[in-house]
C-alpha atoms as a PDB file:
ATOM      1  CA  UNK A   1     -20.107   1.325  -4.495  1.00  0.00           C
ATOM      2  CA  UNK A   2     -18.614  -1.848  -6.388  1.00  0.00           C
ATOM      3  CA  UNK A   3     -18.761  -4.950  -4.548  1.00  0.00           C
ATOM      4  CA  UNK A   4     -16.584  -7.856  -4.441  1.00  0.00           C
ATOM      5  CA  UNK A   5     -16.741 -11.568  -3.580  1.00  0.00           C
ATOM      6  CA  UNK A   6     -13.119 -12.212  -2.057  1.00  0.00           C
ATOM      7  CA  UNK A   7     -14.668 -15.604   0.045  1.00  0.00           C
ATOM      8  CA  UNK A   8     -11.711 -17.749   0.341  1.00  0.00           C
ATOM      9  CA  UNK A   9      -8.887 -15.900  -0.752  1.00  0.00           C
ATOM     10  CA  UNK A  10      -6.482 -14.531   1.140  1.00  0.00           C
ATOM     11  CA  UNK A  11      -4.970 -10.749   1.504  1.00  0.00           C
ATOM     12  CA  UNK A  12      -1.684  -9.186   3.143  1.00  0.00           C
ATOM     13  CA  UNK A  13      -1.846  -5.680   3.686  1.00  0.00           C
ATOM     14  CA  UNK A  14       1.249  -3.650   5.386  1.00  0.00           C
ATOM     15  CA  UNK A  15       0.889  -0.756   6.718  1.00  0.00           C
ATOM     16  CA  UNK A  16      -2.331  -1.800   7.722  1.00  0.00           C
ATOM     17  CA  UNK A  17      -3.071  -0.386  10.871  1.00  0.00           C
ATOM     18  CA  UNK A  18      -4.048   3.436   9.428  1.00  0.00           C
ATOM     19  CA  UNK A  19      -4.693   5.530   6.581  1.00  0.00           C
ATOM     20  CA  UNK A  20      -4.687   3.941   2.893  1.00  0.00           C
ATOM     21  CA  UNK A  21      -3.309   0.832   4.186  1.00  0.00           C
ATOM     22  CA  UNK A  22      -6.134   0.531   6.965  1.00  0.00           C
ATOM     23  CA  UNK A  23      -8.979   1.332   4.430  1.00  0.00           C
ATOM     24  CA  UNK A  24      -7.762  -1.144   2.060  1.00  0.00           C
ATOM     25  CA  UNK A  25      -7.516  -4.036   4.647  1.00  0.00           C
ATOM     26  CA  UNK A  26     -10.702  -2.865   6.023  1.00  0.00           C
ATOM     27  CA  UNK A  27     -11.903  -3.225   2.147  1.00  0.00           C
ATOM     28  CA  UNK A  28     -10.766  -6.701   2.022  1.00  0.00           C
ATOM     29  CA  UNK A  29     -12.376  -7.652   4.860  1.00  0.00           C
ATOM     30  CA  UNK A  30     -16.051  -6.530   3.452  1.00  0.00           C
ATOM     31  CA  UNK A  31     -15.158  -8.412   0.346  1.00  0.00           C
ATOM     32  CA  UNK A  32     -15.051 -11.397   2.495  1.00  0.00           C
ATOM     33  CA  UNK A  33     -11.505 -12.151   2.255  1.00  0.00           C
ATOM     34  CA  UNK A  34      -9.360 -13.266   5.318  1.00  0.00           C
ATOM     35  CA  UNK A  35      -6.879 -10.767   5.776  1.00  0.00           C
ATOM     36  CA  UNK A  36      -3.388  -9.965   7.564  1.00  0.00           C
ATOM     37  CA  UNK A  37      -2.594  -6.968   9.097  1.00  0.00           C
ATOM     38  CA  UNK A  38       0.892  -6.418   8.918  1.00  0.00           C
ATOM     39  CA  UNK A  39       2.507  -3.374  10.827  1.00  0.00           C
ATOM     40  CA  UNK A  40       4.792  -1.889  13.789  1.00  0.00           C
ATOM     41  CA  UNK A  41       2.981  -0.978  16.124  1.00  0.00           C
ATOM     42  CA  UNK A  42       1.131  -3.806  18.455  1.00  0.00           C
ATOM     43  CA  UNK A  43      -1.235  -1.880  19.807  1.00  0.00           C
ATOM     44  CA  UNK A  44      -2.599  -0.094  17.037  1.00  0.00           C
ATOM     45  CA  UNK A  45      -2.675  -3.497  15.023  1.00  0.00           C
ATOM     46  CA  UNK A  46      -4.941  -4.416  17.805  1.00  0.00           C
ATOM     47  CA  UNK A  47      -7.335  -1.885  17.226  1.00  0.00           C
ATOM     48  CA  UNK A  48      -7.390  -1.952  13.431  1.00  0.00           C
ATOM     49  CA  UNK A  49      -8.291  -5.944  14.013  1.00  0.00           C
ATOM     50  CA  UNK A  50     -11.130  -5.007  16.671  1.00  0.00           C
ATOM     51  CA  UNK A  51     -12.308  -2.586  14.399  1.00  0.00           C
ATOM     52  CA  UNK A  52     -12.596  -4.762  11.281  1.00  0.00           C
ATOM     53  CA  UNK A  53     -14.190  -7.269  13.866  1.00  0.00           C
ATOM     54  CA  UNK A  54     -16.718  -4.583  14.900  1.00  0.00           C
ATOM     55  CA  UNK A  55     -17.595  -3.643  11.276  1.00  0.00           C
ATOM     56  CA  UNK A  56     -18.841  -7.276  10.707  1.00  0.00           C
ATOM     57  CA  UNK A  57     -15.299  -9.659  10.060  1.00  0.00           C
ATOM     58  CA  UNK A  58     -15.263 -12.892  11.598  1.00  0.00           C
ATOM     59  CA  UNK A  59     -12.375 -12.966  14.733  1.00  0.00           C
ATOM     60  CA  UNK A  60     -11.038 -15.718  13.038  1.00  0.00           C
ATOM     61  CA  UNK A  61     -10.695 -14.203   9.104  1.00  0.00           C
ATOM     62  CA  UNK A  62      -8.111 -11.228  10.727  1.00  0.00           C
ATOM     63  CA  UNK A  63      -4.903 -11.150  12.311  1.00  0.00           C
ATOM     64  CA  UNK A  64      -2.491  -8.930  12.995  1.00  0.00           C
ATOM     65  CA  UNK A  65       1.570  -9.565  13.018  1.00  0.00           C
ATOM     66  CA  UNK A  66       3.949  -7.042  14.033  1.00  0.00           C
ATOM     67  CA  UNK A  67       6.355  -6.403  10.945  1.00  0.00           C
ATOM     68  CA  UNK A  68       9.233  -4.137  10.335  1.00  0.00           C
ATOM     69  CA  UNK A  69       9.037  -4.093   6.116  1.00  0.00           C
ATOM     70  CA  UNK A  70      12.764  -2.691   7.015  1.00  0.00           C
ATOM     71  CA  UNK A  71      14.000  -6.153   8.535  1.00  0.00           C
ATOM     72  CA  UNK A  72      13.387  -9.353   5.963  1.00  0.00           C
ATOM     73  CA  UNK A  73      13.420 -11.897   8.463  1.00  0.00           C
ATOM     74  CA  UNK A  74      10.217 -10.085   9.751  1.00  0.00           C
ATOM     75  CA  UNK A  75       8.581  -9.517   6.657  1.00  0.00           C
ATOM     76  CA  UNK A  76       8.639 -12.944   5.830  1.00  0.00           C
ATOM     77  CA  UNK A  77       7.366 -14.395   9.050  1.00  0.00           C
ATOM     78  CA  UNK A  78       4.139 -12.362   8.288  1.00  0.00           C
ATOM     79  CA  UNK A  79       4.041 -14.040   5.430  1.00  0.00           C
ATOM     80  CA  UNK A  80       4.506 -17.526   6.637  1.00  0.00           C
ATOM     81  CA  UNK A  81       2.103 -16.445   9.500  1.00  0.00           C
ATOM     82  CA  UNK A  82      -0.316 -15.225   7.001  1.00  0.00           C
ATOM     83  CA  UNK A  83      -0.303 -19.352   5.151  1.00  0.00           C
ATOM     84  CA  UNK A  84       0.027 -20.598   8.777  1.00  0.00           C
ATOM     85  CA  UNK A  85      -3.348 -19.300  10.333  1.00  0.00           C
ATOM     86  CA  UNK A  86      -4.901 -18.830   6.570  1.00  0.00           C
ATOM     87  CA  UNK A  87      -3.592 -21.465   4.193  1.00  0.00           C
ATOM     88  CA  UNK A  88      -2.581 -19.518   1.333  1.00  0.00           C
ATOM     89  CA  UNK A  89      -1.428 -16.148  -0.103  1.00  0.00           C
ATOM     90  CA  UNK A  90      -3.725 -14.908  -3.096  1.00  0.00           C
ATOM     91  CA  UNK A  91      -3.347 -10.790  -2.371  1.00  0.00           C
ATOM     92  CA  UNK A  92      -0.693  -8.357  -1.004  1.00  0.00           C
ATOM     93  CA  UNK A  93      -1.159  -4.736  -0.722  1.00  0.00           C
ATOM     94  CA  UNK A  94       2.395  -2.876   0.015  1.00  0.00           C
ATOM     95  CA  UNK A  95       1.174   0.413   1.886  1.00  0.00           C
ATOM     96  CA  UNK A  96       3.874   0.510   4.250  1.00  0.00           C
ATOM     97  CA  UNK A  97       5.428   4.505   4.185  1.00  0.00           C
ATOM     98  CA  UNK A  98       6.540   7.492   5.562  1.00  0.00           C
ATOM     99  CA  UNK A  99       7.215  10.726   4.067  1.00  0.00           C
ATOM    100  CA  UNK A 100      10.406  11.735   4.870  1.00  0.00           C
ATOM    101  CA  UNK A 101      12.020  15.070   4.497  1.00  0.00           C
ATOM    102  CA  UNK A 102      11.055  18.587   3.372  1.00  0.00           C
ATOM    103  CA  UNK A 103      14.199  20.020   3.375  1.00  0.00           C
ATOM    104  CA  UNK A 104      16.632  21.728   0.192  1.00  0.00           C
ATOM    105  CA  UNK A 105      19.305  19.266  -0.691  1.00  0.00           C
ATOM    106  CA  UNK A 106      22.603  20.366   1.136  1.00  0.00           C
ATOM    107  CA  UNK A 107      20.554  20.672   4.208  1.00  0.00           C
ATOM    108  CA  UNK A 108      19.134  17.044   4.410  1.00  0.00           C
ATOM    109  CA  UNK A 109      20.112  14.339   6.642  1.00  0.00           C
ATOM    110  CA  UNK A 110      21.571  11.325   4.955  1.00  0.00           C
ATOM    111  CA  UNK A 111      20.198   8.885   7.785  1.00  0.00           C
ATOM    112  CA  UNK A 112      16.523  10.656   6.803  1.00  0.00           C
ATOM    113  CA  UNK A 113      17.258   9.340   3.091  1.00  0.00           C
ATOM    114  CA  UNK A 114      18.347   5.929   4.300  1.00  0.00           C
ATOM    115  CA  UNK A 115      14.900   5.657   6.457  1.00  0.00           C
ATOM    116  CA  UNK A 116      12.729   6.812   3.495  1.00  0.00           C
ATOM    117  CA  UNK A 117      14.287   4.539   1.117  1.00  0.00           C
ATOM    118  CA  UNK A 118      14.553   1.296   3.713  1.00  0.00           C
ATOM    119  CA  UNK A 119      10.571   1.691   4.448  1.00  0.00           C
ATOM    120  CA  UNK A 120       9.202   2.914   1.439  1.00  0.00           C
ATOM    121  CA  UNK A 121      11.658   0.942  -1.491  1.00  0.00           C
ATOM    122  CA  UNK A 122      13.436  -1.909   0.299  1.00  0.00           C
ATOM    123  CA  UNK A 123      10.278  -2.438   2.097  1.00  0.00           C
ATOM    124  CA  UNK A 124       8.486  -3.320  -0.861  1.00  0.00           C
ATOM    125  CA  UNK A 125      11.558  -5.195  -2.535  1.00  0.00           C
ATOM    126  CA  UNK A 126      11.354  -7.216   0.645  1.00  0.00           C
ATOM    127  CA  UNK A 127       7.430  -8.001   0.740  1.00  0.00           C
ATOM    128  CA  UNK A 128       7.574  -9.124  -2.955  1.00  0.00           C
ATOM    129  CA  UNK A 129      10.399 -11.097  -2.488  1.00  0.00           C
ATOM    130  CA  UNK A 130       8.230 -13.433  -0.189  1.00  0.00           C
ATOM    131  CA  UNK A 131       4.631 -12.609  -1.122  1.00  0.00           C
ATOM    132  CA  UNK A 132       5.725 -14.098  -4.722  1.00  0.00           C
ATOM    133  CA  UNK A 133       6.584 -17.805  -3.273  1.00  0.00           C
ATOM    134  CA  UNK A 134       3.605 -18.061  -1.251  1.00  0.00           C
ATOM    135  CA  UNK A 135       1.063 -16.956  -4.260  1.00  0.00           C
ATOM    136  CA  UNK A 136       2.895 -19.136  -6.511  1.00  0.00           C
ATOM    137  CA  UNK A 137       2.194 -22.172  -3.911  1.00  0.00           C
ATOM    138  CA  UNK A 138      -1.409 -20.785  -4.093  1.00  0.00           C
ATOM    139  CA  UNK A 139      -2.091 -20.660  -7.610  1.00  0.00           C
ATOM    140  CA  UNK A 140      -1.148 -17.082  -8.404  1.00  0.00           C
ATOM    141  CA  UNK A 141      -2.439 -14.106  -7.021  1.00  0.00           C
ATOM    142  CA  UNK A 142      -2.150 -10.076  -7.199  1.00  0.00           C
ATOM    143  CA  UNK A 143      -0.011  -7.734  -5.432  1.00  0.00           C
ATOM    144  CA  UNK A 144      -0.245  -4.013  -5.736  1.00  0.00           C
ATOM    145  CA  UNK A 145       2.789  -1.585  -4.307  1.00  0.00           C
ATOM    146  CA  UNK A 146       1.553   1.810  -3.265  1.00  0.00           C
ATOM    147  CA  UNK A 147       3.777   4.570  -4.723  1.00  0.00           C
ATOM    148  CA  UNK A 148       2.708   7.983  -5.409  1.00  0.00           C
ATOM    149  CA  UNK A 149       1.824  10.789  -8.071  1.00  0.00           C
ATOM    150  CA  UNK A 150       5.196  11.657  -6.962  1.00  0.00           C
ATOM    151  CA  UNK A 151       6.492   7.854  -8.126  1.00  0.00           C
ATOM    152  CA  UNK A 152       5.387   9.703 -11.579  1.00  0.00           C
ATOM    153  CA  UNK A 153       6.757  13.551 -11.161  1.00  0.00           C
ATOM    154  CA  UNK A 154       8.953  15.484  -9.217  1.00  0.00           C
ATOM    155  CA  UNK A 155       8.563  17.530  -6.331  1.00  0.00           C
ATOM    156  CA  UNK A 156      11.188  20.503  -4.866  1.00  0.00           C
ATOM    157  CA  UNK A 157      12.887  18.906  -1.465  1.00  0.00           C
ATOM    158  CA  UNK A 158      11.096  15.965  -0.992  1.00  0.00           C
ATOM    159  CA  UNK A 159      14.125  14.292  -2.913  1.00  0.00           C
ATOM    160  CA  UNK A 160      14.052  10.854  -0.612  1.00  0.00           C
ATOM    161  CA  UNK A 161      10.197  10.462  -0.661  1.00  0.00           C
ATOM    162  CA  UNK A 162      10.015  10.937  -4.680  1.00  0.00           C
ATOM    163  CA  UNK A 163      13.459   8.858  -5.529  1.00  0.00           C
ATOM    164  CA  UNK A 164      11.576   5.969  -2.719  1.00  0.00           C
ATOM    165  CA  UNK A 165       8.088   6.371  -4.781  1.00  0.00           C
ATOM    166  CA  UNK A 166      10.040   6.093  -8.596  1.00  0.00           C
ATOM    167  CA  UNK A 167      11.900   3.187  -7.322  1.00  0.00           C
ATOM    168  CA  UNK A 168       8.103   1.514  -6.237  1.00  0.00           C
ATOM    169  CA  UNK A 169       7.030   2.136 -10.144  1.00  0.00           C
ATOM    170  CA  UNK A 170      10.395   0.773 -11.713  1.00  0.00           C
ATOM    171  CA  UNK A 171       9.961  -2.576  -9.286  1.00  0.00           C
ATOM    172  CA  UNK A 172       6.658  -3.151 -10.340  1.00  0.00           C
ATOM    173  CA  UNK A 173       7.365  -2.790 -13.511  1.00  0.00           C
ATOM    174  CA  UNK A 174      10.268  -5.114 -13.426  1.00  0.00           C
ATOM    175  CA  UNK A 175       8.195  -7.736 -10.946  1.00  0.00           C
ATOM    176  CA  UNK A 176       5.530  -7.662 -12.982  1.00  0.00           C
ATOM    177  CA  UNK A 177       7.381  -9.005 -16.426  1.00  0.00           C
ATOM    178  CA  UNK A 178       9.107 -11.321 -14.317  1.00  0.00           C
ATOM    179  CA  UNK A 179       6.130 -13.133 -12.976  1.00  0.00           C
ATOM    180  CA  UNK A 180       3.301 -12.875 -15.481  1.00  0.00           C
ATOM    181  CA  UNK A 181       4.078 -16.224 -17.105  1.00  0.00           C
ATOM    182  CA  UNK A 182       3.688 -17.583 -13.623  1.00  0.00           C
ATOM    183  CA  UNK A 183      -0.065 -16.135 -12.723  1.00  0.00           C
ATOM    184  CA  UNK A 184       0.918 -13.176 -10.721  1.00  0.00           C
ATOM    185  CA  UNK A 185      -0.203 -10.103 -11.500  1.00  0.00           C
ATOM    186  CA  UNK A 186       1.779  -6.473 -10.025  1.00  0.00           C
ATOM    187  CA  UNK A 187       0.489  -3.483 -10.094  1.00  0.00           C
ATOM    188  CA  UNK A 188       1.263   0.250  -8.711  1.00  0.00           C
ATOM    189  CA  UNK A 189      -0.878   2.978  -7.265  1.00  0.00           C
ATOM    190  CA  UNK A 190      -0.066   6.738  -8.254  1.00  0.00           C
ATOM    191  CA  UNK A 191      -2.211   8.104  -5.472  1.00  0.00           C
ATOM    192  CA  UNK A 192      -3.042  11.999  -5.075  1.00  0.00           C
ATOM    193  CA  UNK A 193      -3.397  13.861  -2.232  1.00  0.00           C
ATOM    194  CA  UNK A 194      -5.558  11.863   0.303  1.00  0.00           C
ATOM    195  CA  UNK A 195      -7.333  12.355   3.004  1.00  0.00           C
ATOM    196  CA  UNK A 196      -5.795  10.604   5.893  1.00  0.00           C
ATOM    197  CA  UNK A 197      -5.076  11.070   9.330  1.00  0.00           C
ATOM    198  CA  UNK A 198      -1.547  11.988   8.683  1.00  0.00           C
ATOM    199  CA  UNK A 199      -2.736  14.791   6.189  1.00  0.00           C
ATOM    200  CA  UNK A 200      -5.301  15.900   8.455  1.00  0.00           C
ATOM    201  CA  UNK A 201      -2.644  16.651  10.909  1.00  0.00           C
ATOM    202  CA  UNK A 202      -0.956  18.316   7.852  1.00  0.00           C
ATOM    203  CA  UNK A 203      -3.790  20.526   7.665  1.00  0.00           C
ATOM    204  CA  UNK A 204      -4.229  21.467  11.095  1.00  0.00           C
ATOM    205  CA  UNK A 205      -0.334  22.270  11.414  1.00  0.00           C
ATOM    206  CA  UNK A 206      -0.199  24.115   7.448  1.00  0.00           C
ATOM    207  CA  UNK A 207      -3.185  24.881   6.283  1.00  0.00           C
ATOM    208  CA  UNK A 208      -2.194  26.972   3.434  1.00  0.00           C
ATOM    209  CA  UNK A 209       1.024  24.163   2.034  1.00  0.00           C
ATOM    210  CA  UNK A 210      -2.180  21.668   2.130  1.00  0.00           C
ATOM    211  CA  UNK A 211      -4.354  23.967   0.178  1.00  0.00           C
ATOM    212  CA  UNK A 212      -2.053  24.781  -2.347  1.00  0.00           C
ATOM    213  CA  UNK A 213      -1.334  20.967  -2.692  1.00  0.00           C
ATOM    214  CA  UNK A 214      -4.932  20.373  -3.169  1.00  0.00           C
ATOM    215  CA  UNK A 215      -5.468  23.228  -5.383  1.00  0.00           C
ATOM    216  CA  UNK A 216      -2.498  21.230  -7.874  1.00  0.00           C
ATOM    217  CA  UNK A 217      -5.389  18.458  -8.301  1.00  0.00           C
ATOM    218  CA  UNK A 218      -7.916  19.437 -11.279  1.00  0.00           C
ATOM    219  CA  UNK A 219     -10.862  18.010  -9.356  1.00  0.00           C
ATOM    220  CA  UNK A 220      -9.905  20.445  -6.166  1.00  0.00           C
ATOM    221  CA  UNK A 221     -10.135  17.869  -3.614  1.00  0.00           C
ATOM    222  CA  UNK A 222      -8.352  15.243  -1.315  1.00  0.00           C
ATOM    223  CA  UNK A 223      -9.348  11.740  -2.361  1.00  0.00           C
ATOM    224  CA  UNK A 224     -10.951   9.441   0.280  1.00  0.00           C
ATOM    225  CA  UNK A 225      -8.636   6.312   1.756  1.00  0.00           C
ATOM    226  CA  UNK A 226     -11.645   4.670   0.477  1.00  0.00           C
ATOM    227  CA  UNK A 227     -11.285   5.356  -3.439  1.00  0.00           C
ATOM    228  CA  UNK A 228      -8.068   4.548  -2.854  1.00  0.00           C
ATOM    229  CA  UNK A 229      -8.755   1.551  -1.384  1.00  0.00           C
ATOM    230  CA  UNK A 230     -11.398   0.792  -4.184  1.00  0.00           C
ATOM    231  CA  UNK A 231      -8.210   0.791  -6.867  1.00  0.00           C
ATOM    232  CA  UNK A 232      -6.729  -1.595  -4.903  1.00  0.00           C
ATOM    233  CA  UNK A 233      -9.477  -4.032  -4.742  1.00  0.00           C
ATOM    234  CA  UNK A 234     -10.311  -3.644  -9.069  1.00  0.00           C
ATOM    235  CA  UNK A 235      -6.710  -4.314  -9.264  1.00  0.00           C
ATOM    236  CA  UNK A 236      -6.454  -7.508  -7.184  1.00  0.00           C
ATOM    237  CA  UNK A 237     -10.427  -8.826  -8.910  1.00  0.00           C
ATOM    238  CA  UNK A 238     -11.019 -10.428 -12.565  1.00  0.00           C
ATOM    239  CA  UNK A 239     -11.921  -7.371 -13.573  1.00  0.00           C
ATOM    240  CA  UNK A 240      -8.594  -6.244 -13.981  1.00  0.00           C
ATOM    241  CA  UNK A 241      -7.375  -9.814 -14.986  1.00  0.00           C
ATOM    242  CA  UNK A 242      -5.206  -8.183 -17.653  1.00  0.00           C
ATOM    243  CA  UNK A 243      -3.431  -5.669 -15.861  1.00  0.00           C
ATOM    244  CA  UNK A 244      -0.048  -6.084 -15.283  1.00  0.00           C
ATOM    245  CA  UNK A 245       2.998  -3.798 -14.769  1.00  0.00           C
ATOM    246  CA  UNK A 246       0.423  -0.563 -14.605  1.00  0.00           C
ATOM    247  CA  UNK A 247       0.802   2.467 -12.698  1.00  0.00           C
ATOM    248  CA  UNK A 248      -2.897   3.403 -11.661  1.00  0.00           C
ATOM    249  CA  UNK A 249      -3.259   7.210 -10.896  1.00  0.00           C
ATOM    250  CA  UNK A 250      -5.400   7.956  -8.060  1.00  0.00           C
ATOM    251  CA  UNK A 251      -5.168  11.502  -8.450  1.00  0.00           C
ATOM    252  CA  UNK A 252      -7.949  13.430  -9.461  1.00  0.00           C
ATOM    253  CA  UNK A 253      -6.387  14.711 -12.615  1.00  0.00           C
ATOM    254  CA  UNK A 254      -3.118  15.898 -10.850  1.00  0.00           C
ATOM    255  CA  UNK A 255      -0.631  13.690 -13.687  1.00  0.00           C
ATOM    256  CA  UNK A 256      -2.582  14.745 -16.553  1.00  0.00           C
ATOM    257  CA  UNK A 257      -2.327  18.596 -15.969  1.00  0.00           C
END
């Protein structure tokens, strides 16, 4: 396993409290950064915090703050929270998500596609808007957006999840030339199929949808939230100092095919 030294930096993860987003600030934490757990719910924020606590991070490098990514006035008082109790902003990791719907076109609901697209595109318009001042008041810093192999390719009736997960890449993108001259690096994650809780429920629920999805990936496996996690970290360290504006597939060959 590759090890960082995050000591005194600082790292905002939403949708923190499970899955990808959960594994990555659980990541940060071991890397010795302080780190913000930024999500809905109160009471699982609580756990994920006691459980980062339990696995060896100092009560005072972890907070959670109940954010809506939807709502901007929340969004940025985790981030003024985040300078508040830490002093400074030097990572953000956008995992907020949801899926969305699984339904042929004339039969979706448009307040479905207006949910999709406020968490998983607004929300990460919105987190960049204010991570980017309070990295630039640190000295730069790293942010990577978590979009999808379906940010990259399209996928029959999952119209608001994919159009949500291009829009991630083309932001990115966009951020990224934007704020390069000004020490901020932005990167995406194309991540495969992964082995989270939600996709464990998948599996229990349709175990033959989930197998065929798996069986689309050339290395004929889930990932782990933790190699997932692992991108996240390379692309926040020096060693990917001059990476900017990439899409990073996570995906166990599933783009390439």
């Amino acid at each position: 396993m590759i090890t960082y030294d995050f000591s005194g930096r600082v790292a905002l993860v939403t949708g923190g409290t499970s899955g990808i987003g959960l594994a990555t600030a659980r990541a940060f934490a071991r890397a010795g950064a302080q780190v913000t757990v930024a999500a809905r719910g109160e009471e699982a924020g609580r756990r994920a915090c006691a459980a980062l606590e339990q696995e060896g991070a100092p009560a005072l490098a972890v907070q959670f703050v109940q954010t809506d990514v939807r709502d901007e006035a929340s969004v940025k008082r985790a981030v003024e929270q985040t300078v508040s109790r830490f002093g400074r902003l030097d990572f953000a990791a956008n995992c907020a998500g949801v899926g969305g719907d699984m339904a042929r076109l004339e039969e979706t609901d448009q307040a479905v596609w207006d949910s999709v697209m406020a968490i998983n595109a607004r929300g990460v318009w919105l987190a960049m808007r204010h991570e980017i001042p309070a990295m630039l008041a640190s000295g730069g810093g790293a942010i990577v957006n978590m979009s999808s192999i379906y940010g990259a390719a399209g996928k029959a009736a999952h119209h608001a999840y994919v159009a949500s997960k291009h829009a991630v890449l083309g932001m990115t993108r966009s951020v990224a030339l934007e704020v390069a001259p000004r020490g901020i690096r932005v990167n995406a994650l194309c991540a495969g199929v992964t082995r989270t809780p939600a996709m464990q429920q998948a599996e229990a629920l349709a175990p033959a949808l989930v197998e065929a999805l798996v069986a689309q990936h050339p290395m004929a496996r889930m990932a782990t939230e933790e190699e997932i996690a692992g991108a996240a970290l390379w692309l926040c360290s020096e060693a990917a100092g001059y990476v900017t504006g990439a899409p990073l597939q996570v995906d166990g060959g599933f783009l390439a095919a």
